[in-house]
Protein backbone atom coordinates (compact mmCIF):
# COMPACT_ATOMS: atom_id res chain seq x y z
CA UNK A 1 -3.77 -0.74 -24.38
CA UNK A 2 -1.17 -2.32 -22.33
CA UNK A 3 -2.22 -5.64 -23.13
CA UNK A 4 -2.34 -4.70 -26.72
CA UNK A 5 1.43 -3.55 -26.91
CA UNK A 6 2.68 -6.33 -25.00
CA UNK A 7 0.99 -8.82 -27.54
CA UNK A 8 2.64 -7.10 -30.48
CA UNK A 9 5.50 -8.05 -28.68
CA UNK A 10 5.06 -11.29 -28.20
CA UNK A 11 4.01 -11.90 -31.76
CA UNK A 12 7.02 -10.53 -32.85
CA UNK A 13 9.00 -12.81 -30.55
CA UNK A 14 6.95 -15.54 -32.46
CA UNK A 15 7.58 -14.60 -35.89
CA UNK A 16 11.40 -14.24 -34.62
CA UNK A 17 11.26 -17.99 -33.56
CA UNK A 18 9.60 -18.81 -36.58
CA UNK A 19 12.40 -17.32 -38.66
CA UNK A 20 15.03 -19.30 -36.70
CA UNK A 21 13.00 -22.82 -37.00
CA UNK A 22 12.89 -22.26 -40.84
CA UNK A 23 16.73 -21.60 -41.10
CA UNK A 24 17.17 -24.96 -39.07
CA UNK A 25 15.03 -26.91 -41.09
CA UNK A 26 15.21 -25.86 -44.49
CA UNK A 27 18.91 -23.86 -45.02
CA UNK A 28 21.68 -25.74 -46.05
CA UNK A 29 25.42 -26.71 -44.93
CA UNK A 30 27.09 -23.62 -46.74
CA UNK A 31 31.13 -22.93 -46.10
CA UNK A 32 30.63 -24.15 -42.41
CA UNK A 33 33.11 -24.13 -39.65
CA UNK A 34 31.14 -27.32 -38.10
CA UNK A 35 33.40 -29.72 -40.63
CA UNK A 36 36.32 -28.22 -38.29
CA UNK A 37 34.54 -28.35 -35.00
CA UNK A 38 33.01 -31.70 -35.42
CA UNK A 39 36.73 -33.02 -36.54
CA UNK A 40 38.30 -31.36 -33.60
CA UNK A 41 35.78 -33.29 -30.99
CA UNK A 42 36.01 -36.78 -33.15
CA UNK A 43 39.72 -36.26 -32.11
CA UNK A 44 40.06 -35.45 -28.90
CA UNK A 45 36.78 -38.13 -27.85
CA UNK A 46 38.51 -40.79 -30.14
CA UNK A 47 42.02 -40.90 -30.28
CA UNK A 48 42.92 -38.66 -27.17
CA UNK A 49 44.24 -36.25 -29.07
CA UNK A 50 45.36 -32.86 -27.64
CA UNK A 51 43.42 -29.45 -28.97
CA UNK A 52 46.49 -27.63 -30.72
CA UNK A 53 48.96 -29.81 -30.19
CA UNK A 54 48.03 -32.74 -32.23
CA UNK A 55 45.60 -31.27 -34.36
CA UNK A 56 45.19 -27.20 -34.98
CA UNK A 57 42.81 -25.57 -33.13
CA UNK A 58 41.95 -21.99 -34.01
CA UNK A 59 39.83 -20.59 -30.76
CA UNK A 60 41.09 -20.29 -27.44
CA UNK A 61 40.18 -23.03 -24.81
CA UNK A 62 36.48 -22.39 -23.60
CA UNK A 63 35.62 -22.67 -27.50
CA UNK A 64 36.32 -26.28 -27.71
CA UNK A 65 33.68 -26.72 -24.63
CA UNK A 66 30.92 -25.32 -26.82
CA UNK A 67 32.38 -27.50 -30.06
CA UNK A 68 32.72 -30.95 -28.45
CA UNK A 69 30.23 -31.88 -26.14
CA UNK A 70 27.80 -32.86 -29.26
CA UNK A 71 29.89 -35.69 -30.00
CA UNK A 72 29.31 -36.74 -26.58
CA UNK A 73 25.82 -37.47 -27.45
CA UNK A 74 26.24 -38.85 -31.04
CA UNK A 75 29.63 -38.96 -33.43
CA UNK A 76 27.57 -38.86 -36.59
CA UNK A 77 27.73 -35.39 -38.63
CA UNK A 78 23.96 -34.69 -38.63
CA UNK A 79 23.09 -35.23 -35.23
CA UNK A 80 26.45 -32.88 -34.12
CA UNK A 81 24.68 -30.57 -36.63
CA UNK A 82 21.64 -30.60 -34.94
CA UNK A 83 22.91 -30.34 -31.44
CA UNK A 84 24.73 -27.34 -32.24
CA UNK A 85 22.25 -25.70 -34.03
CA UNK A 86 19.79 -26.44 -30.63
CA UNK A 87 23.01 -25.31 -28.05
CA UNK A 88 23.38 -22.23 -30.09
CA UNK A 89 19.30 -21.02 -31.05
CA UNK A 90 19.52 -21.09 -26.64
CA UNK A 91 22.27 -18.31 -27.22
CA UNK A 92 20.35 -16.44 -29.79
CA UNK A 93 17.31 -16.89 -27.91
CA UNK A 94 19.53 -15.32 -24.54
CA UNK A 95 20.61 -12.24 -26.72
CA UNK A 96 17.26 -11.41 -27.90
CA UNK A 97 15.86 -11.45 -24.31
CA UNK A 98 19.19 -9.56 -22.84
CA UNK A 99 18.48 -6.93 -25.77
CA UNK A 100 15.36 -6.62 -24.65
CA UNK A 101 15.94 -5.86 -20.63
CA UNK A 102 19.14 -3.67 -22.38
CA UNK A 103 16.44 -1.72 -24.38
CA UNK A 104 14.20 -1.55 -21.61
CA UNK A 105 16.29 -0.34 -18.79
CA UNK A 106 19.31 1.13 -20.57
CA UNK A 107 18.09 3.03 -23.93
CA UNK A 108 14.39 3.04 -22.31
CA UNK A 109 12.29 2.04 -24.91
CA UNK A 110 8.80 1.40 -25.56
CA UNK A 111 7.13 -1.70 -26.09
CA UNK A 112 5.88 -0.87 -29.47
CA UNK A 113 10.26 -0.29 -30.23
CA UNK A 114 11.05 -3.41 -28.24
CA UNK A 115 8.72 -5.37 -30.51
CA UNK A 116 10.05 -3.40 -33.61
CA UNK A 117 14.00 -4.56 -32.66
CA UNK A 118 12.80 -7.66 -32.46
CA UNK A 119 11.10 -7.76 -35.85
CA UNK A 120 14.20 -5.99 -37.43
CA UNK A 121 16.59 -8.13 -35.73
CA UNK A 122 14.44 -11.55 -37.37
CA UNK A 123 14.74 -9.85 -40.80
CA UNK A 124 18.64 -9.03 -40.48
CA UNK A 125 19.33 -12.60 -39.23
CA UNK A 126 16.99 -14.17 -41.85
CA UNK A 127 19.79 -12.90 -44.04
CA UNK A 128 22.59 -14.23 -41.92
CA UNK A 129 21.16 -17.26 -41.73
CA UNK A 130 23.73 -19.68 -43.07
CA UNK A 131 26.21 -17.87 -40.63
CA UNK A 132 23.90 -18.08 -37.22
CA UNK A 133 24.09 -21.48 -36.07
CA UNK A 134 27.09 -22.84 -37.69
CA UNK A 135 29.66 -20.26 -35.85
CA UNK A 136 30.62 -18.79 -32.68
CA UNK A 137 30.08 -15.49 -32.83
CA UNK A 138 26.75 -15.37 -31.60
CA UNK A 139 28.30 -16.32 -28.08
CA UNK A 140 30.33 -12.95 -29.02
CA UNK A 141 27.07 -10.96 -29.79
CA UNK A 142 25.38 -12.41 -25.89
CA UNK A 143 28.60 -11.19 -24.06
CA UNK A 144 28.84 -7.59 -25.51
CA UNK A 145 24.80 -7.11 -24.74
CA UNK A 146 25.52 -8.60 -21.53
CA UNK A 147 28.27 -6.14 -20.98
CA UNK A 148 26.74 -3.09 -21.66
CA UNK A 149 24.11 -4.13 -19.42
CA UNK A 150 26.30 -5.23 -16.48
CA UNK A 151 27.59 -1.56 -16.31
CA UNK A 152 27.30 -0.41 -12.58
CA UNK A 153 30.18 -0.71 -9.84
CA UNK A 154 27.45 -2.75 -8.10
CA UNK A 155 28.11 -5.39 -10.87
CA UNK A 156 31.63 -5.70 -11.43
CA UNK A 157 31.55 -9.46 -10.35
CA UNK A 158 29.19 -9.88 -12.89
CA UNK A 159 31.42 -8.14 -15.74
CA UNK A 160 34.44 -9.59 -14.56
CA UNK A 161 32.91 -12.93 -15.36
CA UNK A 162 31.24 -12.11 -19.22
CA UNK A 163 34.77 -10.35 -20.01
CA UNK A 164 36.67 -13.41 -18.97
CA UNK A 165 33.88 -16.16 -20.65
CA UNK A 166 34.54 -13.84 -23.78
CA UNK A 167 38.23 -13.91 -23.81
CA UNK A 168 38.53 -17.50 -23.57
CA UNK A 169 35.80 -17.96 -26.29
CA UNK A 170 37.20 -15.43 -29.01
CA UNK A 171 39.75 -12.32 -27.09
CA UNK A 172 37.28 -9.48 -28.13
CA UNK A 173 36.36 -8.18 -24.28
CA UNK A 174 40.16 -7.61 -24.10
CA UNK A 175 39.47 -4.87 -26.17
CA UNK A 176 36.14 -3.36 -25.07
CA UNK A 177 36.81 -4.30 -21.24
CA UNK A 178 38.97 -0.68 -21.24
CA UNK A 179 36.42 1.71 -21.91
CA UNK A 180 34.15 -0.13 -19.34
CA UNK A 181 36.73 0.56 -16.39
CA UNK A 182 37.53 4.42 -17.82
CA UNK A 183 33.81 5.29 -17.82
CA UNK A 184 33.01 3.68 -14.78
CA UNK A 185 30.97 5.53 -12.48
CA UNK A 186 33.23 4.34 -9.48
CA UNK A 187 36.30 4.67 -10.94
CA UNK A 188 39.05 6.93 -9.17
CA UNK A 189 40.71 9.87 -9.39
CA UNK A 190 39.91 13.29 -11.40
CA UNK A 191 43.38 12.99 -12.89
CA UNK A 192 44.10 11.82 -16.52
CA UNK A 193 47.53 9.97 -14.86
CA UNK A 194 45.92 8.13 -11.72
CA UNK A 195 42.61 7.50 -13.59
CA UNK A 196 44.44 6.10 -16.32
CA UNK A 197 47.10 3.99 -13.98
CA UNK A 198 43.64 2.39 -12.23
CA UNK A 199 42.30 1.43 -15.17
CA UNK A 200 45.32 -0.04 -16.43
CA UNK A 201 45.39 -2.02 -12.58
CA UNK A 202 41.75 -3.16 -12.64
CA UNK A 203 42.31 -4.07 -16.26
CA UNK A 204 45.41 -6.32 -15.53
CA UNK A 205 43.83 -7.54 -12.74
CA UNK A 206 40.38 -8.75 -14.71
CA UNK A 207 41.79 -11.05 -17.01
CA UNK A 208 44.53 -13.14 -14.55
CA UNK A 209 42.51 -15.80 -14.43
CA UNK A 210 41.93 -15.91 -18.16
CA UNK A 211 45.86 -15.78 -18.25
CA UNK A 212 46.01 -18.87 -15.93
CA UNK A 213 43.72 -20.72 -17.83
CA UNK A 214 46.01 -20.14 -20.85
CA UNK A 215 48.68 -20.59 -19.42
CA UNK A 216 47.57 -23.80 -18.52
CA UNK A 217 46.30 -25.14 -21.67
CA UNK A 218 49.60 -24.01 -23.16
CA UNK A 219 51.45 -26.19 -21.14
CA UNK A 220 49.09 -29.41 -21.77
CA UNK A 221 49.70 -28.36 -25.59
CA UNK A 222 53.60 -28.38 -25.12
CA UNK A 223 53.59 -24.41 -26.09
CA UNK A 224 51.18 -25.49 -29.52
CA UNK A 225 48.48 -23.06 -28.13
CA UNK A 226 50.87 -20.30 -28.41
CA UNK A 227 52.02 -20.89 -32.05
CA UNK A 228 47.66 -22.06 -33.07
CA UNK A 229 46.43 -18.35 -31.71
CA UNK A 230 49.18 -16.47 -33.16
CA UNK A 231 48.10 -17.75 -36.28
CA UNK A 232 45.98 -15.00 -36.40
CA UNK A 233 48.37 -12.60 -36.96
CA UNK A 234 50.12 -14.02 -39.65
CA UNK A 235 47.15 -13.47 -41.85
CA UNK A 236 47.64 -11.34 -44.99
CA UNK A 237 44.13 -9.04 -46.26
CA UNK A 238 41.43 -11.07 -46.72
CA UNK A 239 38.92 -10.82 -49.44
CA UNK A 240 36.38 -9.31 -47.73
CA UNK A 241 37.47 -7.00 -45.42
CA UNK A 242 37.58 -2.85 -46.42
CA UNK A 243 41.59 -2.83 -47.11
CA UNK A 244 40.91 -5.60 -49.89
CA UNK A 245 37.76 -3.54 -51.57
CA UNK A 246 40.30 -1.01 -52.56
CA UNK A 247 42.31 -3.12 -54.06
CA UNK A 248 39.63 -5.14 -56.30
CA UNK A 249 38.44 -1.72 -57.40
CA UNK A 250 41.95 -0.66 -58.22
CA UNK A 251 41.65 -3.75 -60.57
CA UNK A 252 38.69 -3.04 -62.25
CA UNK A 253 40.42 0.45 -63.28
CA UNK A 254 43.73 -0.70 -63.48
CA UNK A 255 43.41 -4.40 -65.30
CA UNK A 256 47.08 -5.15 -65.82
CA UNK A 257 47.73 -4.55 -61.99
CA UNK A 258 48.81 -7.57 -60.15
CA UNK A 259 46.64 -9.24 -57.76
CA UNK A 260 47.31 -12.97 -56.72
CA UNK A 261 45.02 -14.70 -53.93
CA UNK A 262 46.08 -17.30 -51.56
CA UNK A 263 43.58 -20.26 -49.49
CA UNK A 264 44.96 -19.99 -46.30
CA UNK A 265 43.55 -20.27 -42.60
CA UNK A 266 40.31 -21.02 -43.37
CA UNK A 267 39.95 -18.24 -45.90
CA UNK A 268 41.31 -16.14 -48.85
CA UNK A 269 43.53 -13.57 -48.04
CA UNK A 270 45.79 -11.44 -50.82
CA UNK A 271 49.09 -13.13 -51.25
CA UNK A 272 51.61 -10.79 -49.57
CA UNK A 273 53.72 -9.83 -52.85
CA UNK A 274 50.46 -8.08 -54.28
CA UNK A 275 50.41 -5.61 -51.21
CA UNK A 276 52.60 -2.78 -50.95
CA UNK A 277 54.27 -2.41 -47.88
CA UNK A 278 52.89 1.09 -46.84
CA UNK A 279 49.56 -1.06 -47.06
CA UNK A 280 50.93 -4.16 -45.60
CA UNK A 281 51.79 -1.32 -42.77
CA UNK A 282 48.47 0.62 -42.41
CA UNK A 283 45.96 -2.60 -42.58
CA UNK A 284 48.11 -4.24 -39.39
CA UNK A 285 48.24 -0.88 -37.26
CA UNK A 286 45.90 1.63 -38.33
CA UNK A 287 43.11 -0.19 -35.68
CA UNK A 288 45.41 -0.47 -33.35
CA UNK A 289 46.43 3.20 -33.34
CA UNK A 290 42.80 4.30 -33.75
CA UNK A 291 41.48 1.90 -30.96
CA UNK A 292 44.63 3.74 -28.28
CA UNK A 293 43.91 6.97 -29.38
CA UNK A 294 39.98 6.32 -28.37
CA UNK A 295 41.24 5.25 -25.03
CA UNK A 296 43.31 8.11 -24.32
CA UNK A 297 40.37 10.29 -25.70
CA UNK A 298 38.16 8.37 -23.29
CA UNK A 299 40.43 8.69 -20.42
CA UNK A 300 40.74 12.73 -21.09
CA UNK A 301 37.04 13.08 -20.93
CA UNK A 302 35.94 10.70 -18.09
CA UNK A 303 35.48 13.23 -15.62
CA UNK A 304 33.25 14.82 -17.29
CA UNK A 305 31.49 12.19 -18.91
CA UNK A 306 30.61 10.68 -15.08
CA UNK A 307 28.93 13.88 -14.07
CA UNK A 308 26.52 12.37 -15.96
CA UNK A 309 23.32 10.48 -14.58
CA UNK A 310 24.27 6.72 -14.53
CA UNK A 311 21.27 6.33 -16.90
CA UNK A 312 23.13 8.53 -19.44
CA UNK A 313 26.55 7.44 -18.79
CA UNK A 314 25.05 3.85 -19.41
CA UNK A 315 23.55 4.76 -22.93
CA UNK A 316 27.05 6.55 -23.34
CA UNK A 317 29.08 3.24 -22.49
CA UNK A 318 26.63 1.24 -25.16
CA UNK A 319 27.19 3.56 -27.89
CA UNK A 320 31.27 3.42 -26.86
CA UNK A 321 31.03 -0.50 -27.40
CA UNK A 322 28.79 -0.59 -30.29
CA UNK A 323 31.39 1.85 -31.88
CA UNK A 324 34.18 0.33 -31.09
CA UNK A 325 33.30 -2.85 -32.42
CA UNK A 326 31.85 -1.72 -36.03
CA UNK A 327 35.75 0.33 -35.97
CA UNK A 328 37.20 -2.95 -35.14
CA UNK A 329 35.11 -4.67 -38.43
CA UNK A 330 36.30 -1.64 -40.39
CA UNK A 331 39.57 -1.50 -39.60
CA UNK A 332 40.87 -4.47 -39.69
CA UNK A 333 42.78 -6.81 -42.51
CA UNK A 334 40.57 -9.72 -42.03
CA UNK A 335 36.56 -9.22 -42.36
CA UNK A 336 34.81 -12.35 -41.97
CA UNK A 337 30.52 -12.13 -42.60
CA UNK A 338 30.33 -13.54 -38.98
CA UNK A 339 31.79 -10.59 -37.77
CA UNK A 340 28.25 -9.00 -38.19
CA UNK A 341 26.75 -11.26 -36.04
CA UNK A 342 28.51 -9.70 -33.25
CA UNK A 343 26.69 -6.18 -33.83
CA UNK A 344 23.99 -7.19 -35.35
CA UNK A 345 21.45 -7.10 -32.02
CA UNK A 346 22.65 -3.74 -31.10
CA UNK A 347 23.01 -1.97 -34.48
CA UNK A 348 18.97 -3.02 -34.38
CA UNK A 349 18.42 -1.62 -31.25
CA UNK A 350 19.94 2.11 -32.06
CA UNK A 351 17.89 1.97 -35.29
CA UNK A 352 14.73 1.94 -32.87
CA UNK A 353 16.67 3.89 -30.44
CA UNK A 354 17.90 6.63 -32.81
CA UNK A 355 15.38 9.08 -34.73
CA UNK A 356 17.61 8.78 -37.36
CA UNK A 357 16.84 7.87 -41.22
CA UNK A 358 19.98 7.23 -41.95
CA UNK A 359 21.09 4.72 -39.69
CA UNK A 360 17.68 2.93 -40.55
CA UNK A 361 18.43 3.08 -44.24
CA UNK A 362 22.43 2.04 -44.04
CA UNK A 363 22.05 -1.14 -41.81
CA UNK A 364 19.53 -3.15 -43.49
CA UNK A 365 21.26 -2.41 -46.73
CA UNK A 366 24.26 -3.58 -45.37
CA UNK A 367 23.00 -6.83 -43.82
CA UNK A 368 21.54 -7.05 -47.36
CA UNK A 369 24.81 -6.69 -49.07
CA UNK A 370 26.50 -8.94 -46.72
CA UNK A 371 23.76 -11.88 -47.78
CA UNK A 372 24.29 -10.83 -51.48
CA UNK A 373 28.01 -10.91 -51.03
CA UNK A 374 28.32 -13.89 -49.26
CA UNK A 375 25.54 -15.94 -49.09
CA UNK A 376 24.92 -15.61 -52.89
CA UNK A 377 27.95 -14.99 -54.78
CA UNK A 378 31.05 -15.64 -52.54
CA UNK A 379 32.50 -17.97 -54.97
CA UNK A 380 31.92 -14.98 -57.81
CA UNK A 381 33.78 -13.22 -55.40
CA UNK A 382 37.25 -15.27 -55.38
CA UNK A 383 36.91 -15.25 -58.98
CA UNK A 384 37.10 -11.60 -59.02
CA UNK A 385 33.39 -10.93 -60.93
CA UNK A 386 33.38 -7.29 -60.91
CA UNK A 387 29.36 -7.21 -60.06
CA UNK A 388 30.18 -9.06 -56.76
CA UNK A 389 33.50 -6.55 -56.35
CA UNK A 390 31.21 -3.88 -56.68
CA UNK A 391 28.40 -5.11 -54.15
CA UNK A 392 30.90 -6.08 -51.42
CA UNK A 393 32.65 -3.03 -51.64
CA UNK A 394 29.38 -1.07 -51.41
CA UNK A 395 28.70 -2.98 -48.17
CA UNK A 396 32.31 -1.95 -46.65
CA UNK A 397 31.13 1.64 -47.87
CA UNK A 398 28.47 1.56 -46.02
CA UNK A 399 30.00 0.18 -42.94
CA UNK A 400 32.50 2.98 -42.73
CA UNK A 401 29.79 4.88 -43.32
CA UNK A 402 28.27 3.36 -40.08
CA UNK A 403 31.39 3.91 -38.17
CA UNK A 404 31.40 7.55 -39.18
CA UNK A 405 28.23 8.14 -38.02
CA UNK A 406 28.39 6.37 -34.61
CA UNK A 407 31.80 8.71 -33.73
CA UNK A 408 30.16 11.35 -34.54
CA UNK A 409 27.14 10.57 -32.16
CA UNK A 410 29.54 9.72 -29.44
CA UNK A 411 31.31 13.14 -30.59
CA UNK A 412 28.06 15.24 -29.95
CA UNK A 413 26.38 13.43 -27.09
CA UNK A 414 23.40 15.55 -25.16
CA UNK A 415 23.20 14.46 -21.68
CA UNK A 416 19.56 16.03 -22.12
CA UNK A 417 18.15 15.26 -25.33
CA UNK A 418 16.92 11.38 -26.11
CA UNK A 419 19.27 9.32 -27.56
């Protein structure tokens, strides 16, 4: 019987490769970001040119390692296609098998539900498939699975170094790295002001020598890194994201309302005069706000939450990850389809996890929406086609929806029952 569960998962592990070969082979260049990469390394192997300062550059610095060294091998387009496709299957291929020892030994699953995330996670990236390989976010997706499952004291070296890879690839372990150090089994004091103040030291401490490296690359960029980065936060709502559903659907109702689109970093975004400025307001901050409160929240109930077995405080600390990074996609002005790359592993593995219908019903449909949305009608989108309007909002329905649901299982937590 053993045997027999352990083949199931291997065939699903097959069928999952199978998936990914098929997307390499037979789906098309489709709004890539490998016309940017592949510019940015012709550039700096060419001419010499310096990442930010002489041509824009939108990552931070260990991004440009994983865009360039194609063109070491080959300048032509196809071949850097191909390379990075190969470089970045190995990362997919990494965050299935880290999923798997994180549903083993974390969430303590079967085989029979590790072969099941596996065949769920296939189908959901079947429909991502023109985002997979042709972004970074997967490396995104590895380092959050790889955090969750570096969560003991005795492997703080270990998540000192995926928080700092991750910050110099995209920032986002900036963010998550806080709840790590609050619920740490090891970390001090019982109260709210000294376990708060060592967080906030461990936390400063973690990411000084992603600082240096920064701090670095800003000076061999003449201060350009600075202005490239914050580039980010200039960015107005962009089409996709929740804030801008409610505006399309306001002009459905409302046709005479004005609503004027601009193309700007990399993307359209809502020209600033069409959003109010209680809106302009709310889209920036209203994250930001929600993302300190759930700190302080976190850092009130610590205590408590470590009298828990490390097994449970570990399925705790996933769940507080998972949820803060579907809040982040909800929250936030700009909602790019990568984004769901970054979830999409461990949203699979709580639908196995979970006994729970309705988390099994709302994240296919959303990965579905997401390839409807984007893979099939973007262009519909910009145009404003009400159908599209309609299904894209649905999908940002359904992911606060999500986020609802995964506070309220962090909410009502049994350090008894199963998660």
């Amino acid at each position: 019987m053993e045997w027999k569960k352990r083949k199931i998962l291997i065939g699903s592990l097959i069928l999952f490769a199978l998936t990914r070969l098929f997307i390499s082979l037979f789906y098309s260049r489709y709004i890539s970001d490998l016309e940017v990469f592949h510019y940015s390394a012709l550039q700096s192997l060419n001419l010499g040119a310096r990442a930010y300062r002489d041509y824009f550059f939108p990552y931070p610095p260990l991004s440009l390692l994983l865009t360039n060294w194609p063109v070491w091998i080959s300048h032509a387009f196809p071949t850097y296609r191909a390379l990075f496709h190969m470089s970045f299957f190995v990362v997919e291929l990494s965050l299935v098998l880290a999923s798997l020892r994180l549903g083993r030994r974390v969430l303590l699953l079967t085989d029979r539900q590790l072969s099941a995330f596996v065949l769920l996670y296939a189908g959901l990236g079947f429909l991502q498939g023109h985002l997979l390989y042709d972004r970074l976010d997967l490396g995104i997706a590895l380092l959050l699975v790889l955090s969750a499952l570096a969560f003991q004291p005795e492997r703080r070296v270990r998540s000192f170094l995926i928080w700092n890879l991750g910050f110099l690839m995209k920032f986002m372990p900036l963010f998550w790295a806080p709840y790590s150090l609050l619920l740490s089994p090891s970390a001090p004091g019982r109260t709210f002001l000294r376990r708060t103040l060592a967080a906030a030291g461990a936390f400063a401490l973690t990411f000084v020598p992603s600082l240096g490296v920064l701090a670095v690359f800003a000076w061999w960029s003449d201060g350009a890194l600075v202005h490239s980065l914050g580039e980010h936060g200039a960015r107005t709502i962009q089409i996709e994201s929740t804030w801008a559903s409610g505006f399309f659907v306001l002009k459905q109702i409302f046709p005479a309302m004005e609503l004027n689109l601009i193309s700007k970093w990399g993307a359209q975004h809502i020209a600033p005069e069409s959003i109010p400025a209680v809106v302009n307001f709310l889209s920036r901050y209203l994250g930001w706000m929600l993302w300190l409160g759930s700190l302080v929240a976190c850092a009130v109930k610590a205590p408590r939450l470590r009298e828990l077995s490390r097994a449970r405080l570990g399925v705790f600390h996933f769940q507080t990850l998972v949820t803060f990074v579907v809040g982040f996609m909800a929250t936030q002005r700009v909602l790019s389809p990568q984004y769901f790359l970054w979830v999409m592993a461990p949203l699979a593995l709580l639908c196995v996890a979970k006994r729970s219908w309705h988390l099994r019903l709302v994240v296919p449909a959303m990965y579905v929406l997401t390839y409807i949305g984007f893979d099939l009608r973007y262009y519909a989108l910009v145009n404003l086609d009400p159908a599209t309007i309609l299904i894209v909002a649905a999908r940002n329905a359904l992911l606060l929806v999500l986020f609802a649901y995964l506070i309220r299982s962090l909410v009502r937590f049994n350090a008894r029952k199963p998660i």
